[in-house]
Protein backbone atom coordinates (compact mmCIF):
# COMPACT_ATOMS: atom_id res chain seq x y z
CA UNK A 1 -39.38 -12.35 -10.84
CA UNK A 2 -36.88 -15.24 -9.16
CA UNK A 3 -33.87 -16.24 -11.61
CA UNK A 4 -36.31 -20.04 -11.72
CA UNK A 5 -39.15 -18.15 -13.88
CA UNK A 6 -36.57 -16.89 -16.68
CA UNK A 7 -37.62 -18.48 -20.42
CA UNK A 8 -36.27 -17.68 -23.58
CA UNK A 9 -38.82 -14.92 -23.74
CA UNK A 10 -36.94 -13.28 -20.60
CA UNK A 11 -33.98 -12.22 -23.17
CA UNK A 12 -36.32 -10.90 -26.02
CA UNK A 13 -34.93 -7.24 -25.68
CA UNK A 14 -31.33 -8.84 -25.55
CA UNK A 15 -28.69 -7.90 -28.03
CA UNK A 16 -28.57 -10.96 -30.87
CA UNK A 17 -25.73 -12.78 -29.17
CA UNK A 18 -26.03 -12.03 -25.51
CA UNK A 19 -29.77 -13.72 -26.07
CA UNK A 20 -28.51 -16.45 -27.78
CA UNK A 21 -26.19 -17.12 -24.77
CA UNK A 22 -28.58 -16.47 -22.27
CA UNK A 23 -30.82 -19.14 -24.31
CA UNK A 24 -28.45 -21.63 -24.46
CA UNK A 25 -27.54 -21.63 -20.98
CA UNK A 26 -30.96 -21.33 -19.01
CA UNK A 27 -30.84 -23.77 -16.90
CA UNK A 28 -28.23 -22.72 -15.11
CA UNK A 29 -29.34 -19.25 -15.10
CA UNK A 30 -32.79 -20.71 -13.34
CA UNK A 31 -30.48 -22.60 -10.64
CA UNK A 32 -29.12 -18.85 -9.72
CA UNK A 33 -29.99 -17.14 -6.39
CA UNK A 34 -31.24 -13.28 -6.60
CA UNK A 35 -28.22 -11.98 -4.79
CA UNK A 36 -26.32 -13.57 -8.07
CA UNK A 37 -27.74 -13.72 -11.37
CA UNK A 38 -28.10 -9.89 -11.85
CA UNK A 39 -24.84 -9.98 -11.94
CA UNK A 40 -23.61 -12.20 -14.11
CA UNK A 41 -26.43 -10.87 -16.44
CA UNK A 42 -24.88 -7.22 -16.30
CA UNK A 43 -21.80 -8.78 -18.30
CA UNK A 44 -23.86 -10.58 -20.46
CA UNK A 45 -26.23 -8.03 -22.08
CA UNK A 46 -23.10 -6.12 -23.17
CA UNK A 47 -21.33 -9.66 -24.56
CA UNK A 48 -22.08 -7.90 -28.22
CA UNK A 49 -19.98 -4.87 -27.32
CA UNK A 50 -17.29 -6.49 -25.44
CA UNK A 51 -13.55 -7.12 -25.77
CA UNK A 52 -12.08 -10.83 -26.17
CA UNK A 53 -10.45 -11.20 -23.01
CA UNK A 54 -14.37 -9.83 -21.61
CA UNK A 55 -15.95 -12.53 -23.49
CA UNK A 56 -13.28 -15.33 -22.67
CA UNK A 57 -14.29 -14.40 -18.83
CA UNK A 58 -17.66 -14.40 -18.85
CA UNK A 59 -17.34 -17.54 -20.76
CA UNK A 60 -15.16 -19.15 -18.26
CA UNK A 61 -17.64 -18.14 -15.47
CA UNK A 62 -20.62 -20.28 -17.23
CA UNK A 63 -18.36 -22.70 -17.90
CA UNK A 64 -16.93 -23.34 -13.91
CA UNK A 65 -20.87 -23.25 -13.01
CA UNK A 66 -22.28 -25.75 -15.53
CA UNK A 67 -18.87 -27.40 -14.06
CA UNK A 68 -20.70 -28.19 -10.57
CA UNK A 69 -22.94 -30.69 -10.01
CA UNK A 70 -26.44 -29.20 -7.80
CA UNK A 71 -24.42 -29.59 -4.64
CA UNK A 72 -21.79 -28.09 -5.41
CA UNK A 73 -23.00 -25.34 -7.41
CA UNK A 74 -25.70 -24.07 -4.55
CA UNK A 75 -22.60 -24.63 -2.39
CA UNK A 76 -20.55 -21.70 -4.97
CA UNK A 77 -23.25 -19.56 -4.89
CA UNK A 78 -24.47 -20.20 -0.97
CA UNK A 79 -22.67 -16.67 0.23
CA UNK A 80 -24.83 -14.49 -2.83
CA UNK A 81 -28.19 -16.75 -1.58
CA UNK A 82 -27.72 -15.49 1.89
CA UNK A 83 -28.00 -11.87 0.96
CA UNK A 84 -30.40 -9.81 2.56
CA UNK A 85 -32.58 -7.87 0.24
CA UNK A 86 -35.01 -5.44 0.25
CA UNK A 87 -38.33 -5.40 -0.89
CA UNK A 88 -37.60 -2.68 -3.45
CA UNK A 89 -33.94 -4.70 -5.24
CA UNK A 90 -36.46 -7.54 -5.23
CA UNK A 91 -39.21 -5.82 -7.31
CA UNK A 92 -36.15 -4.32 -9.55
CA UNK A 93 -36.71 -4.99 -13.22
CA UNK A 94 -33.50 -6.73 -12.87
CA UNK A 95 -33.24 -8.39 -15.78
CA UNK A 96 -33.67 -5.82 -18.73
CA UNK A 97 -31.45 -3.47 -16.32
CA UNK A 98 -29.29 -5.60 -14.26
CA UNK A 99 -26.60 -2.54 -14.13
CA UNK A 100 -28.93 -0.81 -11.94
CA UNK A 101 -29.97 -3.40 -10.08
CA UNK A 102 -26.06 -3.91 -9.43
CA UNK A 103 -26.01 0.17 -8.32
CA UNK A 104 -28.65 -0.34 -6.29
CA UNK A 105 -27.40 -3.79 -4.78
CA UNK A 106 -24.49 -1.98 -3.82
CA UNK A 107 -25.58 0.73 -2.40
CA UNK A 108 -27.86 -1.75 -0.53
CA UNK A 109 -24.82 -3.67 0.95
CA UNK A 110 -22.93 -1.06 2.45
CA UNK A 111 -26.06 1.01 4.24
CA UNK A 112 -26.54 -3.09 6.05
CA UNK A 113 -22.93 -3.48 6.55
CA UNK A 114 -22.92 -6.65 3.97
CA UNK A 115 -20.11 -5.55 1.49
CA UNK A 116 -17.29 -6.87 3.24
CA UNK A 117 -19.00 -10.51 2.86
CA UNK A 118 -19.87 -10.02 -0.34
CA UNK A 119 -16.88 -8.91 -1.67
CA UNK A 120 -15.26 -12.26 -0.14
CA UNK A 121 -17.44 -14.31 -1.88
CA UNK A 122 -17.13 -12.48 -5.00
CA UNK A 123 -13.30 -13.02 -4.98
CA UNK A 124 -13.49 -16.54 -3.49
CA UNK A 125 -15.84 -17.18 -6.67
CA UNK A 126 -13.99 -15.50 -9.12
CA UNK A 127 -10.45 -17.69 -7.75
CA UNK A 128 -12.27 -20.72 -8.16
CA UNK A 129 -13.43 -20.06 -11.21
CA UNK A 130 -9.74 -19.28 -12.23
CA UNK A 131 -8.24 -22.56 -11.19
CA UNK A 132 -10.54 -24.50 -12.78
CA UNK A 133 -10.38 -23.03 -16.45
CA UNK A 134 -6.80 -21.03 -15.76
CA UNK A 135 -5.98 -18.54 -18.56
CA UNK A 136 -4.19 -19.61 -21.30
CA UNK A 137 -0.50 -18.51 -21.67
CA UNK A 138 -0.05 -15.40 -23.87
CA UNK A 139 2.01 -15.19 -27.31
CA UNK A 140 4.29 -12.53 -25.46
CA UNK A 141 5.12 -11.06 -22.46
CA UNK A 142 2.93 -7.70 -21.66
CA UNK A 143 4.89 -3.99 -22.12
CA UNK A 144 3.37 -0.71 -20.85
CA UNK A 145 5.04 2.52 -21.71
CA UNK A 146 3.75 5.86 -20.49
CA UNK A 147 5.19 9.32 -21.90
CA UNK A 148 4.55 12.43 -19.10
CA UNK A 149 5.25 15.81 -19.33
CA UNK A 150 4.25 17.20 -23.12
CA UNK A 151 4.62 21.41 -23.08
CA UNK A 152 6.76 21.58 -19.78
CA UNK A 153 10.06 23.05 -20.37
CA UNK A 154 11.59 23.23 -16.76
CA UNK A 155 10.55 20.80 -13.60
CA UNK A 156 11.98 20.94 -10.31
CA UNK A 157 9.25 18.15 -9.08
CA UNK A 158 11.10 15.02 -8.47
CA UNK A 159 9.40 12.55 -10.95
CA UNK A 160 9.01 9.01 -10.68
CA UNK A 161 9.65 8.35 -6.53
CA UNK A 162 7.52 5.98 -6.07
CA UNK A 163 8.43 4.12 -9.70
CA UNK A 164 11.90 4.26 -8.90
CA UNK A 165 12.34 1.21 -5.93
CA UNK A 166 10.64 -0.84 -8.84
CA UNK A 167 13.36 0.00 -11.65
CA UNK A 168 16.04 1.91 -12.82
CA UNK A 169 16.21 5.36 -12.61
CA UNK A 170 17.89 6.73 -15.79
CA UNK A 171 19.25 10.45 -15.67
CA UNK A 172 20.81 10.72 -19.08
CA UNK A 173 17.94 9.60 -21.73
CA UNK A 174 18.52 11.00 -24.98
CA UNK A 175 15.12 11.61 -26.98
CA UNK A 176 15.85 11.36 -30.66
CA UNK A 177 12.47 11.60 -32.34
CA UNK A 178 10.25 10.78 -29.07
CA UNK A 179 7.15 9.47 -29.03
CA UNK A 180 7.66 8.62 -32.96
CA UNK A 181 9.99 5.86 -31.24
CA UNK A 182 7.63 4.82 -29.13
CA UNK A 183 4.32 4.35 -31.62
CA UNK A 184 6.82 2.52 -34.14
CA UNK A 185 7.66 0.07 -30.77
CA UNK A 186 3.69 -0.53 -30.68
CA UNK A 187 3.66 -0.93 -34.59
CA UNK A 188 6.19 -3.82 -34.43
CA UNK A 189 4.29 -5.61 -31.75
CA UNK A 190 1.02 -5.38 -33.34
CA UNK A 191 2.63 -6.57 -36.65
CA UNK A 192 3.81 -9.52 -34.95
CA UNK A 193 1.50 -10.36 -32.62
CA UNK A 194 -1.47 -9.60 -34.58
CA UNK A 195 -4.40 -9.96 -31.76
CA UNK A 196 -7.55 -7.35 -31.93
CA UNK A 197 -7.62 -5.05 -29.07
CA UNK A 198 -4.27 -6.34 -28.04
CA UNK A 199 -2.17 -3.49 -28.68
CA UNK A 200 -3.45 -0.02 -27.48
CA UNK A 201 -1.85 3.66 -28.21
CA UNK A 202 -4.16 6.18 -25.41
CA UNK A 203 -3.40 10.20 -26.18
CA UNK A 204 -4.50 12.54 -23.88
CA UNK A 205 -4.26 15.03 -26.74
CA UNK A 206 -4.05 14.93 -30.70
CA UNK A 207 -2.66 11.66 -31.56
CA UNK A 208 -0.19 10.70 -33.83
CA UNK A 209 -0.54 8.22 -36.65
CA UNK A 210 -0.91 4.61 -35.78
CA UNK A 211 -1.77 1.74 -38.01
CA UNK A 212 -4.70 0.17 -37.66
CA UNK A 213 -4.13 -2.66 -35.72
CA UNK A 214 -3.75 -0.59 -32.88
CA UNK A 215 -6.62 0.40 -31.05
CA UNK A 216 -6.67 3.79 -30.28
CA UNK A 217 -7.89 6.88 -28.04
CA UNK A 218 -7.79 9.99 -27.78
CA UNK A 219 -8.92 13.44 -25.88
CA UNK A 220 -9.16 15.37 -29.18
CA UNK A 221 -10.67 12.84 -31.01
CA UNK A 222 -13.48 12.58 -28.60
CA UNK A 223 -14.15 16.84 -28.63
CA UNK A 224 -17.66 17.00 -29.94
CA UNK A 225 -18.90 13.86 -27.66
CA UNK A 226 -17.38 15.18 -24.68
CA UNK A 227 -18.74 18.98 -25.51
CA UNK A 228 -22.18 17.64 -26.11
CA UNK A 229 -21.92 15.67 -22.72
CA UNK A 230 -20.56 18.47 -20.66
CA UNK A 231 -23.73 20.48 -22.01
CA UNK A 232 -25.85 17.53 -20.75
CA UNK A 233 -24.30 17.15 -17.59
CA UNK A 234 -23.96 21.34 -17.04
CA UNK A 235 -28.07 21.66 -17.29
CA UNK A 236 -28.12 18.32 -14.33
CA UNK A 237 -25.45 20.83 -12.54
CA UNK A 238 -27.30 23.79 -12.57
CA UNK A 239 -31.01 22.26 -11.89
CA UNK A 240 -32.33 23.38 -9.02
CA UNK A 241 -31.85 20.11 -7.04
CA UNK A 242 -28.96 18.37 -7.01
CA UNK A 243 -28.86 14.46 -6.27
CA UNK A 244 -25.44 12.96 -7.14
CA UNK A 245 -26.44 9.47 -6.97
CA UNK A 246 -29.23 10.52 -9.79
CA UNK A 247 -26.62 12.27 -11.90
CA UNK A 248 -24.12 9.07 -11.80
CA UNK A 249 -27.49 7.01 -13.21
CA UNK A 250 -28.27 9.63 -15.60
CA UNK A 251 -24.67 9.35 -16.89
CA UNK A 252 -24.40 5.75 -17.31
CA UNK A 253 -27.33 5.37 -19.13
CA UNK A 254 -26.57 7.64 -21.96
CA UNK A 255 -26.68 5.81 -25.55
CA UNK A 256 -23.51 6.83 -27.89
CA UNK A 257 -26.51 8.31 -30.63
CA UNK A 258 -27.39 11.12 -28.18
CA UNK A 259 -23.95 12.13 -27.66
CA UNK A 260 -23.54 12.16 -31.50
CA UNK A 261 -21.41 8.75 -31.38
CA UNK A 262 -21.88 6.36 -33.73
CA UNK A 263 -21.36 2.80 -33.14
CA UNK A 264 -19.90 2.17 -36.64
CA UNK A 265 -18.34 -1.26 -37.21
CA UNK A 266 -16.26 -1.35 -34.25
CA UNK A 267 -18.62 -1.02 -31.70
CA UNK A 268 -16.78 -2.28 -28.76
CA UNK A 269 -14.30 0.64 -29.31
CA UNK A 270 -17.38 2.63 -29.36
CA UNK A 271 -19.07 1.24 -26.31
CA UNK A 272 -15.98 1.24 -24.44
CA UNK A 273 -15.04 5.09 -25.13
CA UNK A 274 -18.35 6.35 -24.44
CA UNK A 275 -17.71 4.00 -21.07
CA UNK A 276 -14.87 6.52 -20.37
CA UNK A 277 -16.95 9.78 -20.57
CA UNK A 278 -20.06 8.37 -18.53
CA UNK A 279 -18.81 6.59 -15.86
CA UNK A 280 -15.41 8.10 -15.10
CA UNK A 281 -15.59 11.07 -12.75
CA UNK A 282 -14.16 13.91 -14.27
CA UNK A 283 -13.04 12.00 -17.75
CA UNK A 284 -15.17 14.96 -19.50
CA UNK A 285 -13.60 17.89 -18.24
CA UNK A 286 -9.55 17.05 -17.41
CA UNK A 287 -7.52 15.31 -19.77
CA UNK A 288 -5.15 13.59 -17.45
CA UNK A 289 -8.19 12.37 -15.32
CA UNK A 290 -9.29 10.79 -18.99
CA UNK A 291 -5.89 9.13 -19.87
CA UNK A 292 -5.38 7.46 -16.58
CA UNK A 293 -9.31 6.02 -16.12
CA UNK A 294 -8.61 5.09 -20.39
CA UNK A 295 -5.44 3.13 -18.88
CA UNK A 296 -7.30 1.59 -16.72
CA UNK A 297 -9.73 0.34 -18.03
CA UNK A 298 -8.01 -0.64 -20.98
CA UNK A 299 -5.69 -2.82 -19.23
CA UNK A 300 -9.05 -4.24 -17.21
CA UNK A 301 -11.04 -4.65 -20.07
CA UNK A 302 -8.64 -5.51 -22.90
CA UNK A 303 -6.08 -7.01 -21.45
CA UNK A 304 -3.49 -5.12 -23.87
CA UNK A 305 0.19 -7.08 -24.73
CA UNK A 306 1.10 -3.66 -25.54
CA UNK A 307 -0.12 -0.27 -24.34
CA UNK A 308 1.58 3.40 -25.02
CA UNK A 309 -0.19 5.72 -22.56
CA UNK A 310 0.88 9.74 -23.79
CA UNK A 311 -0.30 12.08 -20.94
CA UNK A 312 -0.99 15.74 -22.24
CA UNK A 313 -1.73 19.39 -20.42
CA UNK A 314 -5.11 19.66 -19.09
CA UNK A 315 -6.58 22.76 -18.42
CA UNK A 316 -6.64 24.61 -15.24
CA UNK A 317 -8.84 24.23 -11.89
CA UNK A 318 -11.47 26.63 -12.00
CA UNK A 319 -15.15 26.00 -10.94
CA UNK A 320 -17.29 23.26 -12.10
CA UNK A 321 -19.90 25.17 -14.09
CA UNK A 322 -16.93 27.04 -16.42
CA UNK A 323 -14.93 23.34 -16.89
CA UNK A 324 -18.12 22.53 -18.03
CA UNK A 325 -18.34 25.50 -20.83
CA UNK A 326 -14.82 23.99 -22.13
CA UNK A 327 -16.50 24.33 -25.69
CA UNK A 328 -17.47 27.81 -25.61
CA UNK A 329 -14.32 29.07 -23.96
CA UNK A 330 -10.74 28.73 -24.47
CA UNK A 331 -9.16 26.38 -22.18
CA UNK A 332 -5.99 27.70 -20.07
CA UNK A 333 -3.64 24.38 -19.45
CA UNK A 334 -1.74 23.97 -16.56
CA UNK A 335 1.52 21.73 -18.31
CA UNK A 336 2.96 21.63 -14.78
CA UNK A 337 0.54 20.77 -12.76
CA UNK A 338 -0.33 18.25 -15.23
CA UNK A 339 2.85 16.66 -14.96
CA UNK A 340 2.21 15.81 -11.32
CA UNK A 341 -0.82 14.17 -12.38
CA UNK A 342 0.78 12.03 -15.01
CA UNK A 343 3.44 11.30 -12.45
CA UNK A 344 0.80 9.53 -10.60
CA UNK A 345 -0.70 8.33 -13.34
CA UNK A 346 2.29 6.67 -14.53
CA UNK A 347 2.68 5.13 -11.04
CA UNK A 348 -0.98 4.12 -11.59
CA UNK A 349 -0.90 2.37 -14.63
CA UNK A 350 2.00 0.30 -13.69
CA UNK A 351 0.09 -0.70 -10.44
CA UNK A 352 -2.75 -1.85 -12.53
CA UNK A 353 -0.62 -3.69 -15.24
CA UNK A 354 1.06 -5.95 -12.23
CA UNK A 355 -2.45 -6.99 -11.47
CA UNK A 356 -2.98 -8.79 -14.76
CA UNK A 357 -1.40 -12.09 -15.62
CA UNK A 358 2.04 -12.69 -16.35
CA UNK A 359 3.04 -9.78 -14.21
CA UNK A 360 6.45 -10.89 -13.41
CA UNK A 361 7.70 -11.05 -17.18
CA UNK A 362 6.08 -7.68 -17.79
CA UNK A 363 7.91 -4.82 -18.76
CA UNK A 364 6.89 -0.94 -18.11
CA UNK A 365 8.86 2.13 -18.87
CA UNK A 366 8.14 5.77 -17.36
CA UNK A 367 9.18 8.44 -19.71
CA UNK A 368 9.30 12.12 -19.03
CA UNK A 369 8.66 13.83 -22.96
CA UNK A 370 11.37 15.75 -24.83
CA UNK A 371 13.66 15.24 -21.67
CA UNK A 372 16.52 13.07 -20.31
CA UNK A 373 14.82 11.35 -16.93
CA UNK A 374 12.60 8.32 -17.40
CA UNK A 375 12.15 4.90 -15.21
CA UNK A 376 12.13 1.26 -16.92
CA UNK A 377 10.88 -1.74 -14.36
CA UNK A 378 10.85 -5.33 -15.42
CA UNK A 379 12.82 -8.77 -14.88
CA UNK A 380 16.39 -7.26 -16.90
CA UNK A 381 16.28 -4.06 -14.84
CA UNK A 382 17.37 -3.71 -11.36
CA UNK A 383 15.47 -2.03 -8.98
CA UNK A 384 16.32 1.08 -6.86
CA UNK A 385 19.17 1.82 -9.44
CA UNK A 386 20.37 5.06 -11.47
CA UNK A 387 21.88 5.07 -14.87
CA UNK A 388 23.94 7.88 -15.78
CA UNK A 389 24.84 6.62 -18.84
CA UNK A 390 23.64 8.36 -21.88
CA UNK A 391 21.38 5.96 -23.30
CA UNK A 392 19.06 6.51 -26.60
CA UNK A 393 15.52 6.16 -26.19
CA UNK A 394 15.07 4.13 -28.88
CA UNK A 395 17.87 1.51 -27.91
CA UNK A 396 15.82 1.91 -24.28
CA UNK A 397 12.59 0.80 -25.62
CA UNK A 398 14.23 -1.61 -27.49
CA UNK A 399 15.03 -2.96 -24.22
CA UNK A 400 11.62 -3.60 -23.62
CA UNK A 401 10.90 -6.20 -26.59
């Protein structure tokens, strides 16, 4: 099928209001080349289990297209219609599963050396479609704060290098109550900014208690979905032929039922946290892996004003087919080699939070938990300095609002 014989009918198997959207705009889904449409309908059979700032994209995408007149719309879309397909992405059921025909497509492009022109014309698109329906300004300006280091008692790693050139380096943090300073920072901002999904609290451990307006994730609260996954995935290990490629599929496929997730009445939360186990690599078995993709994603997807990112201990390296058996034996955690990994982390999520909007007014603080170092970078901190001052913690996150 060409994107010029969709109907109505096309959509039957659609979630209620991805269908209706498809409906209502099928003309200009019929005006789509092959290399495109898949594409844009990968974001739209998940519209029902999306976040705002998901929605308000995909909507601003139909809306720069229905924009163009015929010219200039074949003209947008010229660099997608000059694809070279195969036979086999052409005979793809593309439309009830355009997330593998996007795999595939992929996969496609870089075995006939065409990525590097797609991915031009996906970000020449995606520009164009910003500047003419440009984000709205936000209520606030964004703050990320990520807490490393729970269970280690001595470091002699040198935290935070690559953070510190962005910020200030303080030596002399005092902790008072910790992270309960930090959740009660997220509380106020929910309270007065009081957006869905815009205010996110990610534990890669046992959480503590939010309100909620906050959106939140954790490793422990996710146990028996990730231990009935890693059973899934540990048979797929162990068969005797192993295909990677088919195992990545397998994985992204998976519904939240046979996982024993529920989508409940918040089932973009749902959707997107079974999203973390089945398409990050190695979300299931490490918790630090989990809490950084979770950042991520989060800040991706949601678009967060406020995020609190709490790395915990993950357990240790051993091989794959025993991280897999984390439910029938008891993990050993590795706090310090965890902390490198949240180090990076940390240095991660910042990285991602500058690519969102209103970078430059954003603030981000680095924390390393129970102790006296952590790293604050925004427009009222300096970069490349060190505090020794004593400082609270709580009159540093303050600092943040």
């Amino acid at each position: 099928m060409l994107p010029l014989e969709l109907t109505a009918q096309s959509f039957a198997t659609y979630p209620a209001e991805a269908r209706q959207l498809a409906t209502a705009h099928l003309d200009t889904l019929n005006r789509l080349p092959l290399g495109f449409a898949p594409l844009l309908l990968k974001e739209l059979i998940v519209f029902d289990f999306r976040f705002p700032m998901e929605r308000r994209d995909l909507q601003r995408q139909i809306r720069y297209l229905e924009s163009l007149d015929p010219e200039k719309l074949a003209a947008a879309v010229a660099p997608f219609a000059q694809l070279r397909l195969s036979r086999e992405l052409e005979q793809t059921d593309w439309v009830a599963k355009p997330a593998v025909f996007t795999e595939q497509l992929t996969a496609h492009l870089w075995t006939t050396h065409q990525i590097d022109a797609f991915r031009a014309a996906a970000v020449d698109y995606m520009d164009k479609a910003t500047v003419a329906f440009p984000d709205e300004p936000r209520p606030t300006h964004r703050i990320g704060i990520v807490a490393i280091g729970q269970g280690v008692k001595e470091n002699s790693y040198r935290l935070f290098r690559k953070l510190r050139p962005q910020g200030t380096y303080f030596t002399s943090v005092r902790p008072g109550e910790g992270v309960a300073v930090l959740t009660a920072l997220v509380a106020k901002r929910a309270a007065k900014h009081p957006e869905s999904y815009a205010h996110w609290y990610i534990d890669g451990g046992a959480p503590a208690a939010v309100p909620p307006a906050i959106a939140k994730v954790s490793w422990a609260g996710l146990t028996p979905a990730r231990a009935a996954l890693q059973g899934r995935m540990q048979k797929i290990y162990e068969a005797p032929v192993w295909d990677p490629e088919a195992f990545r599929t397998k994985l992204a496929q998976i519904q939240p039922e046979e996982i024993g997730m529920k989508d409940g009445d918040d089932s973009a939360m749902n959707r997107f946290q079974l999203s973390l186990l089945t398409e990050g690599s190695g979300t299931q078995i490490f918790a630090t892996t989990f809490v950084q993709w979770a950042a991520r994603e989060a800040l991706r997807r949601a678009q967060p004003l406020t995020m609190l990112t709490r790395f915990a201990p993950r357990q240790r390296e051993r091989p794959m087919n025993e991280l897999l058996a984390e439910a029938q034996k008891k993990s050993e955690f590795d706090p310090e080699g965890s902390l490198v990994d949240a180090d990076m982390g940390a240095w991660y999520t910042w990285l991602n939070q500058q690519r969102l909007h209103g970078a430059e007014q954003s603030n981000f603080l680095a924390w390393f938990e129970g102790h006296s170092e952590a790293v604050a970078v925004g427009p009222a901190f300096a970069r490349g300095k060190v505090s020794e001052e004593p400082v609270n913690l709580a009159d540093l996150a303050a600092s943040l609002l």
